[in-house]
Structures are given as structure tokens and as C-alpha cells.
PDB file of N, CA and C in Angstrom:
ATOM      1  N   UNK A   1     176.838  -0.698 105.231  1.00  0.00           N
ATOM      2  CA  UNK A   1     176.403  -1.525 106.338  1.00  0.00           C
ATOM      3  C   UNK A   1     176.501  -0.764 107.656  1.00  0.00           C
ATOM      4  N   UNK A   2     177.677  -0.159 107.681  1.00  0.00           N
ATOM      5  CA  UNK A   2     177.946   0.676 109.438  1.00  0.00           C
ATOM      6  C   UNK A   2     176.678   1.921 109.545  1.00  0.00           C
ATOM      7  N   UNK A   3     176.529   2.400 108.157  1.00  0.00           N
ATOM      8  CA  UNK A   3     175.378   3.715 108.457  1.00  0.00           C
ATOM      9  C   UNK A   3     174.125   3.058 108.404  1.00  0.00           C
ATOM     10  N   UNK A   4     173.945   1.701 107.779  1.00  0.00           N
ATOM     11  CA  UNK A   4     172.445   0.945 108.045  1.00  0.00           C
ATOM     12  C   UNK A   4     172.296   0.308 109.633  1.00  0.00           C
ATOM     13  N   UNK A   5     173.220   0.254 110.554  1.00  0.00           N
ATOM     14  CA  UNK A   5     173.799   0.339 111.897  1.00  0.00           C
ATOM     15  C   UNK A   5     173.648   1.067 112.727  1.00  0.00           C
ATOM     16  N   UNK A   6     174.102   1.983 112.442  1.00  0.00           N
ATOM     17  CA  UNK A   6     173.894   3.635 113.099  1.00  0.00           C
ATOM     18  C   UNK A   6     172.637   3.880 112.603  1.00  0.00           C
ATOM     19  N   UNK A   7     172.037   3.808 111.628  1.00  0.00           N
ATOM     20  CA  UNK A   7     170.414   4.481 111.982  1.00  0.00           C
ATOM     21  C   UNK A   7     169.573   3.759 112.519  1.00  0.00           C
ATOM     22  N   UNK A   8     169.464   2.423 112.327  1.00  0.00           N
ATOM     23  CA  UNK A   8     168.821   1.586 113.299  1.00  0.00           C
ATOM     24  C   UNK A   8     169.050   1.671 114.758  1.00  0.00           C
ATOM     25  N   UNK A   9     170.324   1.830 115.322  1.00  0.00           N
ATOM     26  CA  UNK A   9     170.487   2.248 116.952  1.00  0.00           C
ATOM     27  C   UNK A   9     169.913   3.468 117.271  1.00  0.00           C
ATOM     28  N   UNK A  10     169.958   4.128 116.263  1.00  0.00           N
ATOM     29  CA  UNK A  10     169.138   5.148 116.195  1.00  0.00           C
ATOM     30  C   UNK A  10     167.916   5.687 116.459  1.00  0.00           C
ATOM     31  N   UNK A  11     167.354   5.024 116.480  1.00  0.00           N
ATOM     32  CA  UNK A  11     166.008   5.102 115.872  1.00  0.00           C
ATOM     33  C   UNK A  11     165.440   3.805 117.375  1.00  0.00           C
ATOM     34  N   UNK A  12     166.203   3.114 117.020  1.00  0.00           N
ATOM     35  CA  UNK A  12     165.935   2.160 118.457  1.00  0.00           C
ATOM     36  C   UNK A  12     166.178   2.976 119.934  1.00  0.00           C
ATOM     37  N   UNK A  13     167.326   3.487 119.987  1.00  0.00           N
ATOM     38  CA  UNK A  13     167.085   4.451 121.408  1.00  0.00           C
ATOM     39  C   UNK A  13     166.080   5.238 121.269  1.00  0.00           C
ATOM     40  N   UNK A  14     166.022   5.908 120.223  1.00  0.00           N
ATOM     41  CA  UNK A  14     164.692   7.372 120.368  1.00  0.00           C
ATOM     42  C   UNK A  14     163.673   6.531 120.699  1.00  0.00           C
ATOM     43  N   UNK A  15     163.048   5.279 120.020  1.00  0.00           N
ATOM     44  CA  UNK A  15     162.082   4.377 120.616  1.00  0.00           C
ATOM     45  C   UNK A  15     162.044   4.326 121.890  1.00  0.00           C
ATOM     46  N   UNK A  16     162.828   3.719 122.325  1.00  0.00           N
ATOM     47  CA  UNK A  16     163.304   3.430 123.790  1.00  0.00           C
ATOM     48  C   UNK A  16     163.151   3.975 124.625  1.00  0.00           C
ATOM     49  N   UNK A  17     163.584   5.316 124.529  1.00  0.00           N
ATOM     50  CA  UNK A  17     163.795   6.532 125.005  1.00  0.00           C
ATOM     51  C   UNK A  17     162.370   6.820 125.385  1.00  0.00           C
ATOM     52  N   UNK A  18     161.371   6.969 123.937  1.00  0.00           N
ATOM     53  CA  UNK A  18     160.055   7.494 124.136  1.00  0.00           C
ATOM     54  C   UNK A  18     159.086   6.623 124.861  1.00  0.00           C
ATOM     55  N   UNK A  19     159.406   5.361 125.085  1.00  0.00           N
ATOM     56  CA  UNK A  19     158.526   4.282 125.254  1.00  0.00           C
ATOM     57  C   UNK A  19     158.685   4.639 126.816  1.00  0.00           C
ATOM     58  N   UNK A  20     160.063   4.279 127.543  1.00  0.00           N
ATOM     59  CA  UNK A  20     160.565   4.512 128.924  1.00  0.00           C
ATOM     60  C   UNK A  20     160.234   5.844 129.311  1.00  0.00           C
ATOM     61  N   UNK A  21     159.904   7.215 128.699  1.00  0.00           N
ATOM     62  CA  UNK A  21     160.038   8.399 129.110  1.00  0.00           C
ATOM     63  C   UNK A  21     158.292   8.969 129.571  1.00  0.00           C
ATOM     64  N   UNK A  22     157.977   8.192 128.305  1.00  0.00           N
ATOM     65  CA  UNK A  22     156.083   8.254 127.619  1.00  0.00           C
ATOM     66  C   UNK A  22     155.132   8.051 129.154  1.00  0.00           C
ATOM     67  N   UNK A  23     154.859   8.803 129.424  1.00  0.00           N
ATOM     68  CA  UNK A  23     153.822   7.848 130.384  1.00  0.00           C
ATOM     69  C   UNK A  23     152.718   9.179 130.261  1.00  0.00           C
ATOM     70  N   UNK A  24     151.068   8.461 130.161  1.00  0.00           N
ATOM     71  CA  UNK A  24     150.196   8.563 129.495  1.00  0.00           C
ATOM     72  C   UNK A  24     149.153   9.586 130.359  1.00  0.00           C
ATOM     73  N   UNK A  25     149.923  10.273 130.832  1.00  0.00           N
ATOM     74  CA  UNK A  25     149.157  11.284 131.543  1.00  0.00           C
ATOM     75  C   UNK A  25     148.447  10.698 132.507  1.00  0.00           C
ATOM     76  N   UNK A  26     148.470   9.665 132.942  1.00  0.00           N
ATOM     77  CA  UNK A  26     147.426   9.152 133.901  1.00  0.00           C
ATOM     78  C   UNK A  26     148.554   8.423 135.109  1.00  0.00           C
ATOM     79  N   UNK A  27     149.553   7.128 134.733  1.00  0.00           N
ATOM     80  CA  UNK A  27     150.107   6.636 135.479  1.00  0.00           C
ATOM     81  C   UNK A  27     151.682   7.062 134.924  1.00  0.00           C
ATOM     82  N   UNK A  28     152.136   6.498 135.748  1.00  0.00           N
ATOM     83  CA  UNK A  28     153.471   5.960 135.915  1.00  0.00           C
ATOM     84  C   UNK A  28     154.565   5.142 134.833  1.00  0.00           C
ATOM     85  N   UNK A  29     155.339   5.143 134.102  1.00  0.00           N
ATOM     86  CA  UNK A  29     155.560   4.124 133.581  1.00  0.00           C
ATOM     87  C   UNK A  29     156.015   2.847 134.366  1.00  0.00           C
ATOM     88  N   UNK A  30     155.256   2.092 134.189  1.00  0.00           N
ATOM     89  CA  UNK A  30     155.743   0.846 135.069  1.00  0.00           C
ATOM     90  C   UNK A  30     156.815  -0.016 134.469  1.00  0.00           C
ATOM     91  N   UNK A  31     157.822   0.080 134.873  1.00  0.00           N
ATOM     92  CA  UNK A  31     159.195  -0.640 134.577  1.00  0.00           C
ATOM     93  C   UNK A  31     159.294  -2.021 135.145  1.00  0.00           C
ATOM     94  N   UNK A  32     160.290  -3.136 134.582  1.00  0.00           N
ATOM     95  CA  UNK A  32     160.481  -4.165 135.365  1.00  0.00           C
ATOM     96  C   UNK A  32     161.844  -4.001 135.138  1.00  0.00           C
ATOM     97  N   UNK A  33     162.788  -4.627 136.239  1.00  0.00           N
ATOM     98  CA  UNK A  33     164.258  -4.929 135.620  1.00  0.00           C
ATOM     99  C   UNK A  33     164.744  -6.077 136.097  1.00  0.00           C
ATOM    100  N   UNK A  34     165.184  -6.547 134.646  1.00  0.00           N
ATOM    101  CA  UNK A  34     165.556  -8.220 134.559  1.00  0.00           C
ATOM    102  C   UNK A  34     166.754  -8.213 135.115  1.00  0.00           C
ATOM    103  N   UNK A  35     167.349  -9.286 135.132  1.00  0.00           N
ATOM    104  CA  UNK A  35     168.814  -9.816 135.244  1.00  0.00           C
ATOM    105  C   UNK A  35     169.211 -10.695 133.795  1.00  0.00           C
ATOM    106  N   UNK A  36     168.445 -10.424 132.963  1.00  0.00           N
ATOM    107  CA  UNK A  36     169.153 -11.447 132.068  1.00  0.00           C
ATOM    108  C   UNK A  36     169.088  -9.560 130.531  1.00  0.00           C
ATOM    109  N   UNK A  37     170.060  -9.818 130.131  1.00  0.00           N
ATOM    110  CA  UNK A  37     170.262  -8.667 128.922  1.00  0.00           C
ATOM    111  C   UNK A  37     169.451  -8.827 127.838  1.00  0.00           C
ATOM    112  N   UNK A  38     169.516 -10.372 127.685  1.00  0.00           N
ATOM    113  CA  UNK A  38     168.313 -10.596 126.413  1.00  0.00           C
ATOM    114  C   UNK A  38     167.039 -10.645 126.389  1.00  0.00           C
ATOM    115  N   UNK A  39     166.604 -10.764 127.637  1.00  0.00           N
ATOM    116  CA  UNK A  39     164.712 -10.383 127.758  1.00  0.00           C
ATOM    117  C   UNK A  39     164.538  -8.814 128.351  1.00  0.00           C
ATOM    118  N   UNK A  40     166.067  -7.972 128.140  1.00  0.00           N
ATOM    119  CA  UNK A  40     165.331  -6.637 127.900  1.00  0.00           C
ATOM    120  C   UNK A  40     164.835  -5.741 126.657  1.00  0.00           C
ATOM    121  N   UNK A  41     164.082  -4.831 126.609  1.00  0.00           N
ATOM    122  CA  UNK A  41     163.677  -3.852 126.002  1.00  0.00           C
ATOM    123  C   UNK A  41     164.696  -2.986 126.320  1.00  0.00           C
ATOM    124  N   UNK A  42     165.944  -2.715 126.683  1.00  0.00           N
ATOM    125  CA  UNK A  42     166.499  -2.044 126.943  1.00  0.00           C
ATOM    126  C   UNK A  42     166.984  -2.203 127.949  1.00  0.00           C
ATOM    127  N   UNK A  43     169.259  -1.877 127.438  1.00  0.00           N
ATOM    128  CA  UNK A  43     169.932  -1.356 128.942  1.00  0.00           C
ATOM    129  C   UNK A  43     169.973  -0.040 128.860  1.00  0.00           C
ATOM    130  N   UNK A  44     170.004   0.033 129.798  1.00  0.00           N
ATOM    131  CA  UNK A  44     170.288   0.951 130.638  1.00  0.00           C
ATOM    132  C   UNK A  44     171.175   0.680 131.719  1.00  0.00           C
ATOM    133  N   UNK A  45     171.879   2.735 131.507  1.00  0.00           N
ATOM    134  CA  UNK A  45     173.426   2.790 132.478  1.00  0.00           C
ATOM    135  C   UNK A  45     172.841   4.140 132.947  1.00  0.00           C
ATOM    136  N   UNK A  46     172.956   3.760 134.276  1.00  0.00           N
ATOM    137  CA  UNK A  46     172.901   5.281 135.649  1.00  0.00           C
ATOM    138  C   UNK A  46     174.149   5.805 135.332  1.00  0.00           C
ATOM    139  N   UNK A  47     173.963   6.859 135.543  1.00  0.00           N
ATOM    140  CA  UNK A  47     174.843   7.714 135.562  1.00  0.00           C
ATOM    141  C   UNK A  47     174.960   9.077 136.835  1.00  0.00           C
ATOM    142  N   UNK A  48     176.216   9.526 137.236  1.00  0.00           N
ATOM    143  CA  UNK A  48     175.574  10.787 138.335  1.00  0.00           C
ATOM    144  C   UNK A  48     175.796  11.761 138.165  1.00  0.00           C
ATOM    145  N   UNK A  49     176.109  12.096 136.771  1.00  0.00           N
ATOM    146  CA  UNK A  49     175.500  13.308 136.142  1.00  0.00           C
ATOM    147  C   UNK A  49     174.299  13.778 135.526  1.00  0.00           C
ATOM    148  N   UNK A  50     174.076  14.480 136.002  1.00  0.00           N
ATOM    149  CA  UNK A  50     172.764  15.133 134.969  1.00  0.00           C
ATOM    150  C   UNK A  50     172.888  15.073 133.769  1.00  0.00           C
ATOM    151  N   UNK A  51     174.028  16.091 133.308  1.00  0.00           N
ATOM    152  CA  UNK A  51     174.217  16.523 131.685  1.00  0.00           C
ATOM    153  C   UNK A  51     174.479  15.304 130.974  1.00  0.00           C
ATOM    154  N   UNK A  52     174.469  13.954 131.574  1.00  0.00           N
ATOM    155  CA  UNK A  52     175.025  12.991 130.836  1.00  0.00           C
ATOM    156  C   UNK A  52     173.730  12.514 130.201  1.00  0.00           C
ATOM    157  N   UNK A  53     172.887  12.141 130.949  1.00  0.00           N
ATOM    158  CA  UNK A  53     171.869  11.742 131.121  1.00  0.00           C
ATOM    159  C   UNK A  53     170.956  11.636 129.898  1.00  0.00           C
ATOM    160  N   UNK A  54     169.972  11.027 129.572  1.00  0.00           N
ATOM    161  CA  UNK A  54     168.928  11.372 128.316  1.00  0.00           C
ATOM    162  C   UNK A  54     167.535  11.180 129.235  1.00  0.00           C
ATOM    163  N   UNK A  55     167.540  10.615 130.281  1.00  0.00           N
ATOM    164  CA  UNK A  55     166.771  10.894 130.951  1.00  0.00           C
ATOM    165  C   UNK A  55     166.859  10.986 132.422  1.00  0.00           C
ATOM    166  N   UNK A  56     165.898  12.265 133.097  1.00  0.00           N
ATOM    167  CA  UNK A  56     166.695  12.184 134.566  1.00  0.00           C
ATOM    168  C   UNK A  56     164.795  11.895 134.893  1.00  0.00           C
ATOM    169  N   UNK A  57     165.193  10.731 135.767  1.00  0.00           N
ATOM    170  CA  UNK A  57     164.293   9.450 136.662  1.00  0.00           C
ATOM    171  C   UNK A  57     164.028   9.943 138.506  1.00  0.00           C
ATOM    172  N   UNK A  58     162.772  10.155 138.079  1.00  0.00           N
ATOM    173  CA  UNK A  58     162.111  10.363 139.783  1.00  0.00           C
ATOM    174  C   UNK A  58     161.131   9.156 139.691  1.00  0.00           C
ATOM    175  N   UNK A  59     161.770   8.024 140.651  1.00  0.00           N
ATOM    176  CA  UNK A  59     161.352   6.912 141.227  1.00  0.00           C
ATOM    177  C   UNK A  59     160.385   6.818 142.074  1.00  0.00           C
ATOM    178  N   UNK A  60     158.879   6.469 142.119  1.00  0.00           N
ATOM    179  CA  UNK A  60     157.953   6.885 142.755  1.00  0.00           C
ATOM    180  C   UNK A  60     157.401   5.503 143.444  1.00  0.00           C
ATOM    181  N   UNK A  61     156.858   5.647 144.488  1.00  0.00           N
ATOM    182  CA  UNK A  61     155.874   4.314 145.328  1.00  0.00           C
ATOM    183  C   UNK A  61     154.666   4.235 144.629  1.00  0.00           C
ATOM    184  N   UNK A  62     154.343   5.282 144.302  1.00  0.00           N
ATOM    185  CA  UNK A  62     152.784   4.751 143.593  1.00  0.00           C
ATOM    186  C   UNK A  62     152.558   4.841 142.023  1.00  0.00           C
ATOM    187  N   UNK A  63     151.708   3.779 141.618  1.00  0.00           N
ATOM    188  CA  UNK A  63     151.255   3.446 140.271  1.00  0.00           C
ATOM    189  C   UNK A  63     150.697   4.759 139.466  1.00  0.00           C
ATOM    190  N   UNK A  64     150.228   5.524 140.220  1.00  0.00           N
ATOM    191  CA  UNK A  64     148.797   6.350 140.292  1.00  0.00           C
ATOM    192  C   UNK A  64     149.822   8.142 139.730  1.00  0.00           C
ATOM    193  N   UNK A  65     151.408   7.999 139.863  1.00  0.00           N
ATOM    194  CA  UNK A  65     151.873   9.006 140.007  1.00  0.00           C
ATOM    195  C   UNK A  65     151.553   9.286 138.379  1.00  0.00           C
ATOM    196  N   UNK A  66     152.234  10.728 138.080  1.00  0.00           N
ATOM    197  CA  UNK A  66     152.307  10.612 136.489  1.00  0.00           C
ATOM    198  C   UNK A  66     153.472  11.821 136.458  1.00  0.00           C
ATOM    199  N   UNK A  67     153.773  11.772 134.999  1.00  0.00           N
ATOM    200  CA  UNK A  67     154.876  12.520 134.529  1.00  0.00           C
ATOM    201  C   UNK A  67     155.602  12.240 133.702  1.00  0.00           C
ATOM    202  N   UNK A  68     156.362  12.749 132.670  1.00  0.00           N
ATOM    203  CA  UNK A  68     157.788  12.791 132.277  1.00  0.00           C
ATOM    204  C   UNK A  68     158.829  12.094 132.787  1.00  0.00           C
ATOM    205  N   UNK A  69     159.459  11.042 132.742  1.00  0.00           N
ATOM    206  CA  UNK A  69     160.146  10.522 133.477  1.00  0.00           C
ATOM    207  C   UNK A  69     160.087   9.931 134.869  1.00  0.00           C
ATOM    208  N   UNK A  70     158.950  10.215 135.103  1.00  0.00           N
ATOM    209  CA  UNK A  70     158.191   9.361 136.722  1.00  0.00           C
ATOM    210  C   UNK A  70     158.122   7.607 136.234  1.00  0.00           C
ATOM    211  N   UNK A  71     159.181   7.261 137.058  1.00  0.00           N
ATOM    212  CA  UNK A  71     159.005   5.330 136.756  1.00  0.00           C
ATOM    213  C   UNK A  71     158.401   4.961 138.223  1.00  0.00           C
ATOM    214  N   UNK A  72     157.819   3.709 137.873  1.00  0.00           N
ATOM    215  CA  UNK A  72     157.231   3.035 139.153  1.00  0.00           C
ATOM    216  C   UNK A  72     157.796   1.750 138.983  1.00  0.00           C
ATOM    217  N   UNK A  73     158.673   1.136 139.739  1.00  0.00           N
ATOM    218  CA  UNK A  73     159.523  -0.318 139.199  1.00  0.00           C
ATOM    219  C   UNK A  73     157.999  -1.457 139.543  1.00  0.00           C
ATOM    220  N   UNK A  74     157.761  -2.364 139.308  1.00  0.00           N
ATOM    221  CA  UNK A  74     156.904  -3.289 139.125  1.00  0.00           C
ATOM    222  C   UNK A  74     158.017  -4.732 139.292  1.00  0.00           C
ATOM    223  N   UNK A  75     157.001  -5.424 140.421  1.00  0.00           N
ATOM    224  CA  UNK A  75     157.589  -6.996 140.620  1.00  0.00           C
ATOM    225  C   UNK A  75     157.594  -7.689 139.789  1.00  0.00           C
ATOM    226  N   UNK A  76     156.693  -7.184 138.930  1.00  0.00           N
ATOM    227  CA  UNK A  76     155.816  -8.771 137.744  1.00  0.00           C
ATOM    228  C   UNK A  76     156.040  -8.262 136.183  1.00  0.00           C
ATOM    229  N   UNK A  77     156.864  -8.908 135.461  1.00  0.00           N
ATOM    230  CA  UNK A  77     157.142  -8.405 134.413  1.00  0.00           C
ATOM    231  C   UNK A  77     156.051  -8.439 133.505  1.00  0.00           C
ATOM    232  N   UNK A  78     154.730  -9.362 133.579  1.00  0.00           N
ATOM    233  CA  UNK A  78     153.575  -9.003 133.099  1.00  0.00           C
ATOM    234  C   UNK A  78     152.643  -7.881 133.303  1.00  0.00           C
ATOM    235  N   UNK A  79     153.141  -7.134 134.053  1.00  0.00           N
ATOM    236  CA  UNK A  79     152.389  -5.611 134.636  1.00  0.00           C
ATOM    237  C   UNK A  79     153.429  -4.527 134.212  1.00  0.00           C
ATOM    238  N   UNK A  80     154.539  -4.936 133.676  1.00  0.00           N
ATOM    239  CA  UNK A  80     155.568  -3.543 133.059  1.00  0.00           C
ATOM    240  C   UNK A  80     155.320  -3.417 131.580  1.00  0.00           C
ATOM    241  N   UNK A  81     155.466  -1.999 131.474  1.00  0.00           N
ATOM    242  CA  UNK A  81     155.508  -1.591 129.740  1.00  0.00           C
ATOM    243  C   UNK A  81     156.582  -2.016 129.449  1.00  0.00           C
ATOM    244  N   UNK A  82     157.695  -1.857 129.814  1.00  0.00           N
ATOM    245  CA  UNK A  82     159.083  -2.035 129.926  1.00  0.00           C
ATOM    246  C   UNK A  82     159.966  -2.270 130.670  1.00  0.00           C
ATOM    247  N   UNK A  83     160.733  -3.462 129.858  1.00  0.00           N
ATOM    248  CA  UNK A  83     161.489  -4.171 131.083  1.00  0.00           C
ATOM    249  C   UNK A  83     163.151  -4.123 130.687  1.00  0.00           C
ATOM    250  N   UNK A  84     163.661  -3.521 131.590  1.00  0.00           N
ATOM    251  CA  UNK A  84     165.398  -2.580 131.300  1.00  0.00           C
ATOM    252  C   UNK A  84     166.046  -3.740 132.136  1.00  0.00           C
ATOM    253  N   UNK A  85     167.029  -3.893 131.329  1.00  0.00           N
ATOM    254  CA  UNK A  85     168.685  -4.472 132.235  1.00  0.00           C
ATOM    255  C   UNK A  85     169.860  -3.512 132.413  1.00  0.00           C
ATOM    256  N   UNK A  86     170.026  -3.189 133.483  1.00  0.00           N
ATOM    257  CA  UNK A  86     171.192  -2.569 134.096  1.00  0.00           C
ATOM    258  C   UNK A  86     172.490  -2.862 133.692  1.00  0.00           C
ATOM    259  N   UNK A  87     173.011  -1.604 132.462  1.00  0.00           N
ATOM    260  CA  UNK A  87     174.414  -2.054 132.283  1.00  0.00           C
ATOM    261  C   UNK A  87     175.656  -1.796 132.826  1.00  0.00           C
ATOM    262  N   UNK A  88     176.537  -1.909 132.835  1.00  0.00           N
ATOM    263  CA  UNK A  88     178.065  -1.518 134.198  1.00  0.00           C
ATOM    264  C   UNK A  88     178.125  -0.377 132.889  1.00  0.00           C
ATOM    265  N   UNK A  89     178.409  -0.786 131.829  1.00  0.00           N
ATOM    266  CA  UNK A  89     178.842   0.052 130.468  1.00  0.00           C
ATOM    267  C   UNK A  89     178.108   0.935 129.762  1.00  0.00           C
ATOM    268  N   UNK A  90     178.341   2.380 130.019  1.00  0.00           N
ATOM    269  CA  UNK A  90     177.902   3.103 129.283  1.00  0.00           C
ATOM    270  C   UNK A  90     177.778   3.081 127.735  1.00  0.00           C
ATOM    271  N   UNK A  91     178.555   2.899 127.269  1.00  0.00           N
ATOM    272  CA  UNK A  91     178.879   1.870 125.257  1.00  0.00           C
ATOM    273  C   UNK A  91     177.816   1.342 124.951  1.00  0.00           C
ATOM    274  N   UNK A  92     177.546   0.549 125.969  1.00  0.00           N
ATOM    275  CA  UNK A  92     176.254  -0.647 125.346  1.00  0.00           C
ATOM    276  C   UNK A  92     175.197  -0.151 126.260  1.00  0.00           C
ATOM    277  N   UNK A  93     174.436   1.153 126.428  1.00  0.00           N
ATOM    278  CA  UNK A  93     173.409   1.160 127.074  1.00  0.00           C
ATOM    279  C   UNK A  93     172.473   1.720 125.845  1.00  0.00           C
ATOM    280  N   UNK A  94     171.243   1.615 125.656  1.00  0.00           N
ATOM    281  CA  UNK A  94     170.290   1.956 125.319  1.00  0.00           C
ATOM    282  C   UNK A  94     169.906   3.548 125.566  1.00  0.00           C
ATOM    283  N   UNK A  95     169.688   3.598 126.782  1.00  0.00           N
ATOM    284  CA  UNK A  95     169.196   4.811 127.536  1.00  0.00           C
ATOM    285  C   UNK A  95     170.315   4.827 128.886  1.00  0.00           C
ATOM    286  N   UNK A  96     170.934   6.310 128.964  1.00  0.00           N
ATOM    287  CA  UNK A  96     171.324   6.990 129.871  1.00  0.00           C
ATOM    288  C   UNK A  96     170.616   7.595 130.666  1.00  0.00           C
ATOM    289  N   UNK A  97     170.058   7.089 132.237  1.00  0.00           N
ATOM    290  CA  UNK A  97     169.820   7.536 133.028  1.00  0.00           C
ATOM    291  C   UNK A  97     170.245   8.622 134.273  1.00  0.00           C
ATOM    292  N   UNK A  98     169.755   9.357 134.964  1.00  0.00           N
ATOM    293  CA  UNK A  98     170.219   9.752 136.510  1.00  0.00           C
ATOM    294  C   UNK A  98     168.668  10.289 137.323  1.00  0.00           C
ATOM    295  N   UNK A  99     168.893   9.300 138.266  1.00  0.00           N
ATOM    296  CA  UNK A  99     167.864   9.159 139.545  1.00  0.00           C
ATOM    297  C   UNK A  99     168.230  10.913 139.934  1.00  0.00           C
ATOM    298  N   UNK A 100     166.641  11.301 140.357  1.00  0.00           N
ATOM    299  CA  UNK A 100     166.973  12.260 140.661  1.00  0.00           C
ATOM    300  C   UNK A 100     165.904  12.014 142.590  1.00  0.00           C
ATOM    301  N   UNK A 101     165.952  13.070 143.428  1.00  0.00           N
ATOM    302  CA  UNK A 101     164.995  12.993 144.421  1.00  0.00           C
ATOM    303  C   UNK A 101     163.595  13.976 144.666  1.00  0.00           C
ATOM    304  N   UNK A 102     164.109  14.682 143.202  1.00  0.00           N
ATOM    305  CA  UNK A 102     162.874  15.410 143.012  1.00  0.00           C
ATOM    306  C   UNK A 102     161.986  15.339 141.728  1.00  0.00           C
ATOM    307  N   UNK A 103     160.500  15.027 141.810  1.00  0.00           N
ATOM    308  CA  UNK A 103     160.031  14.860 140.801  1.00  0.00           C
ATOM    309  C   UNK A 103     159.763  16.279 140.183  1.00  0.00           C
ATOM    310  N   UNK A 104     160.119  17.462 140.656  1.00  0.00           N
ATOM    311  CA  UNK A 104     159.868  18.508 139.524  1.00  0.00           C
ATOM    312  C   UNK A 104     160.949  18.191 138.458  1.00  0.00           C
ATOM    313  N   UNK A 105     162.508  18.153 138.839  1.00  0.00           N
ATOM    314  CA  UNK A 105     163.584  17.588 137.696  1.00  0.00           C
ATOM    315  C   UNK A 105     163.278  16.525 136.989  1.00  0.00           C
ATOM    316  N   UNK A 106     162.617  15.351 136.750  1.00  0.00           N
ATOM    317  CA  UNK A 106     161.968  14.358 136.168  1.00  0.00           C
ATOM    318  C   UNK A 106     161.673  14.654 134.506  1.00  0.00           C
ATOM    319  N   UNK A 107     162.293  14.476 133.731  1.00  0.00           N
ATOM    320  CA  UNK A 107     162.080  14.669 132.063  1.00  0.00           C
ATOM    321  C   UNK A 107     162.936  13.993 131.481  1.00  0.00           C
ATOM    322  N   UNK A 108     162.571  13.558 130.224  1.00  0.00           N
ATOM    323  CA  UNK A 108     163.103  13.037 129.084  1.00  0.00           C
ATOM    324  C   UNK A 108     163.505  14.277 127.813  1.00  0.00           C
ATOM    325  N   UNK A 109     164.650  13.917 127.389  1.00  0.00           N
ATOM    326  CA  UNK A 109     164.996  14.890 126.219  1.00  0.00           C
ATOM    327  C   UNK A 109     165.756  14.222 125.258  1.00  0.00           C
ATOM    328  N   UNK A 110     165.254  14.616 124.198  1.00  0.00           N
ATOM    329  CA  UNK A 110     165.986  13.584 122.739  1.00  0.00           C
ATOM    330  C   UNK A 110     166.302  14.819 121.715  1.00  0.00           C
TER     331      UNK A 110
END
């Protein structure tokens, strides 16, 4: 049961990971973030390390940006691919983040 556990979390972050990281050569991934844990696709925990990280996040104003890890947060959870809840706890996060201020550092790695 614990290793039918572990590969499913498994396999659910790398999802996660790729879904939040994925953006389609054209835009942005457009993110929403809830306040409630159960209508996410994923928590997520910031972190302010790099090396911690599974993905380091350059936060952009426009829809139109693109990249590896380029998110565009979105008001309307009907206009996000994915919609993340912010966890205090690293344990229970999905995806490990760190905001970066430059979009050349911006990538996902699994």
C-alpha cells in the first residue's frame, strides 16, 4: 500500500510539475490561486532557495510572455490552466517553488 502511495505522489507531482512548468511556446502559463486547498490542482510552497526549488518562477504582467517557468497569475479561475494553493508546509506541497526577478533564470527541472 505505502509504495502504491509513493508512486502515485509520484507521478502526480511530475504531472504537476509539467502542467505548471509547460507553457506552449506561445503564452504564459496562466495560474489562478485559490484560498481553499481542495479546489487546487496543486500546493505549492515558496521557498528562498534556489537549490530547493523544482521550479524557479519569473512572474510576468503579460499573457503574451512565454517560457519555461514564466507564470502569469489570472483573476478568473475560468481563464487558468492551473489553479495552486499556497502551502505554509513544505511536506504537503505538490511543487516547490522560488520567485525569481529574472526571466533568463525561469525553468522547470524534474
Amino acid at each position: 500500500m505505502k509504495d502504491d502511495d509513493t508512486m502515485i505522489t509520484l507521478i502526480k507531482r511530475l504531472f504537476i510539475g509539467v502542467m505548471l512548468c509547460l507553457c506552449l511556446n506561445t503564452y504564459a502559463a496562466q495560474i489562478y490561486v485559490t484560498d481553499y486547498a481542495s479546489e487546487a490542482q496543486a500546493k505549492v510552497f515558496v521557498t528562498t532557495y534556489k537549490s530547493e526549488a523544482n521550479c524557479i518562477v519569473y512572474e510576468t504582467k503579460y499573457q503574451s510572455d512565454s517560457g519555461s517557468g514564466v507564470w502569469y497569475f489570472t483573476n478568473y479561475k475560468s481563464d487558468a490552466r492551473a489553479v495552486i494553493y499556497y502551502t505554509k508546509y513544505k511536506s504537503e506541497a505538490d511543487l516547490v517553488v522560488h520567485f525569481t526577478n529574472y526571466k533568463s533564470e525561469a525553468r522547470c527541472r524534474y
